[in-house]
Protein backbone atom coordinates (compact mmCIF):
# COMPACT_ATOMS: atom_id res chain seq x y z
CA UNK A 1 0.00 0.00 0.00
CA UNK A 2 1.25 3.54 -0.83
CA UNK A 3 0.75 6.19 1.31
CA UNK A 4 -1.17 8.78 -0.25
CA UNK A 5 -0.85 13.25 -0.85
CA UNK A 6 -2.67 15.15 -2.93
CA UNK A 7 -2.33 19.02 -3.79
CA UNK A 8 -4.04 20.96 -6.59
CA UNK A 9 -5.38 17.77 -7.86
CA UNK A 10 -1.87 15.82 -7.91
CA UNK A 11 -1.68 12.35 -5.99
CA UNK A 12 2.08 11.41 -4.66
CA UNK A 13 2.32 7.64 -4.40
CA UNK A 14 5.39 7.44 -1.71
CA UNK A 15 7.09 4.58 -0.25
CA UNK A 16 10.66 4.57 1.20
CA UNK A 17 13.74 2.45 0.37
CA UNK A 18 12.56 -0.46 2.81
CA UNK A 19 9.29 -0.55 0.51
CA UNK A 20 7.33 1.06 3.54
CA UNK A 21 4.70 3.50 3.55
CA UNK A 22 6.21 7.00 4.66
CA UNK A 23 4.61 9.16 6.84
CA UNK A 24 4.49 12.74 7.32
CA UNK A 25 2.68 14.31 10.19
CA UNK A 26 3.69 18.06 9.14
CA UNK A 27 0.83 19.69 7.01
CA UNK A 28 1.99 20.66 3.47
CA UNK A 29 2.32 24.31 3.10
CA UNK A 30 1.71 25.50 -0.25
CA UNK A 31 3.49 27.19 -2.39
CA UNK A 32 2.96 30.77 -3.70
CA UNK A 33 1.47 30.12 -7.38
CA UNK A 34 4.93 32.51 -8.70
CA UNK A 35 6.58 29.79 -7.07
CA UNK A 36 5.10 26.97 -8.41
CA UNK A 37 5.29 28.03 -12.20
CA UNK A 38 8.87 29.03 -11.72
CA UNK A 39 9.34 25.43 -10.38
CA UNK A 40 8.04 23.58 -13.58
CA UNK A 41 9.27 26.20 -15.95
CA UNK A 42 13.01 25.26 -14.77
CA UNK A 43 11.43 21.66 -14.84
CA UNK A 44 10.54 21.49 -18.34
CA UNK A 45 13.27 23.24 -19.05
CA UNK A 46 15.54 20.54 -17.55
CA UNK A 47 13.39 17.61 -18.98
CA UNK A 48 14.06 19.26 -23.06
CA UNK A 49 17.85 18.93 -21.74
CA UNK A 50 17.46 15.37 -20.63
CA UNK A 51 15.98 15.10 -24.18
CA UNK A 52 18.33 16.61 -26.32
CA UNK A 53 21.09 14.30 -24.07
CA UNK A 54 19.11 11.06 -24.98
CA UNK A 55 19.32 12.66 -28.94
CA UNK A 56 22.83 13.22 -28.40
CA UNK A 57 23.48 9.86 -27.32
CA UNK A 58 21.41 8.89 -30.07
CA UNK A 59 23.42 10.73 -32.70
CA UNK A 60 26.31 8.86 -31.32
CA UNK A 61 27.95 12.59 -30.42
CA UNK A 62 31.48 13.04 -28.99
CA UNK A 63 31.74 11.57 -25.31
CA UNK A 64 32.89 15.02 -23.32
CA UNK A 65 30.13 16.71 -25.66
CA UNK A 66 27.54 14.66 -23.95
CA UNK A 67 28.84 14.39 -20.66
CA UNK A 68 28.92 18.71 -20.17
CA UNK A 69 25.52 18.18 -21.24
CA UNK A 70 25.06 16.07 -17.94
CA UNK A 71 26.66 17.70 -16.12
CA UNK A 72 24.36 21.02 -16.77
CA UNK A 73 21.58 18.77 -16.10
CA UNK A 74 22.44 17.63 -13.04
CA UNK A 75 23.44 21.46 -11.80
CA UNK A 76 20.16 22.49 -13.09
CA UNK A 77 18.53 19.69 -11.29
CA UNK A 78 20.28 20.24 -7.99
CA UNK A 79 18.88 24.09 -8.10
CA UNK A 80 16.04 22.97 -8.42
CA UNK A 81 16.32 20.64 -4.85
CA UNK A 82 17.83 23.99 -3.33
CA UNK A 83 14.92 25.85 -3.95
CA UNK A 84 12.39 23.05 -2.79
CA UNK A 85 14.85 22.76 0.25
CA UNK A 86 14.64 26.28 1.36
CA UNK A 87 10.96 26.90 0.97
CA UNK A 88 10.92 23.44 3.12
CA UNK A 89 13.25 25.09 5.28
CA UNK A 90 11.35 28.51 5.16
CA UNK A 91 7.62 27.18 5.79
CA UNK A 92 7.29 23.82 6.28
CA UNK A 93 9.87 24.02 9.17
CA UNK A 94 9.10 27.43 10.44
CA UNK A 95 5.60 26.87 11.01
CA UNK A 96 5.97 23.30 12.48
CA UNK A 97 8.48 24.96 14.80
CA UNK A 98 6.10 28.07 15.66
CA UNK A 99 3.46 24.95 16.43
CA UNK A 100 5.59 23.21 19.29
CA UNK A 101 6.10 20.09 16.88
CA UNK A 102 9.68 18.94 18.69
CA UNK A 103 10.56 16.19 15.69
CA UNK A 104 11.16 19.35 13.15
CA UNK A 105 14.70 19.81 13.21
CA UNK A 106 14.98 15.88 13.33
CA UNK A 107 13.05 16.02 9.92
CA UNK A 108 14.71 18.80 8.44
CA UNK A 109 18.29 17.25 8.75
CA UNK A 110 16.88 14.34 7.04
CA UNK A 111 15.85 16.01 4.31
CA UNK A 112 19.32 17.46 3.90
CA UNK A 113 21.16 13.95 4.62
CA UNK A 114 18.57 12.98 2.03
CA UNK A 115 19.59 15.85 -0.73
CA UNK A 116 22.86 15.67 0.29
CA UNK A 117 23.72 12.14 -1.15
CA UNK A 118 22.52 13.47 -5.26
């Protein structure tokens, strides 16, 4: 069984490395609409990168040629985490912090181990 979040209309299927069900007692705190267009603009943007790699590969391009390419994707990818990170950080945290909720900072430094390790 997955455990189940929905948010303008989207359901997250989430399970954990151990296959279990993962549980988050913190309400979601949504973002500013700004936000969330920014967020999939840079997305989409990343995901035509990702394509043009898989055409590169395709086109059997120079090696170094397609690994820059990667490596822009991944940077792009990883500013992307930053910015869900700090309006996790910002919100999420802040205002499960303001509401006495003592497992917080415990959750917040797992979501850094867990960004940490891309």
């Amino acid at each position: 069984m997955f455990a189940k979040y929905t948010y303008r209309g989207y359901t997250v299927n989430c399970r954990n490395k151990g296959g279990e069900n993962m549980k988050h007692d913190q309400p979601i705190v949504p973002r500013k609409d700004e936000e969330t267009k920014l967020l999939q603009n840079r997305l989409r943007r990343i995901e035509g990168q990702i394509r043009g790699i898989a055409q590169m590969v395709e086109d059997d391009r120079y090696c170094t040629d397609i690994l820059i390419q990667i490596s822009a994707a991944n940077k792009a990818l990883k500013n992307v985490g930053l910015q869900v990170l700090e309006h996790h950080t910002a919100h999420c945290v802040v205002d499960a912090a303001k509401n006495g909720e003592d497992d917080v900072m415990e959750d917040l430094l797992k979501a850094i181990r867990q960004f940490s390790k891309t």
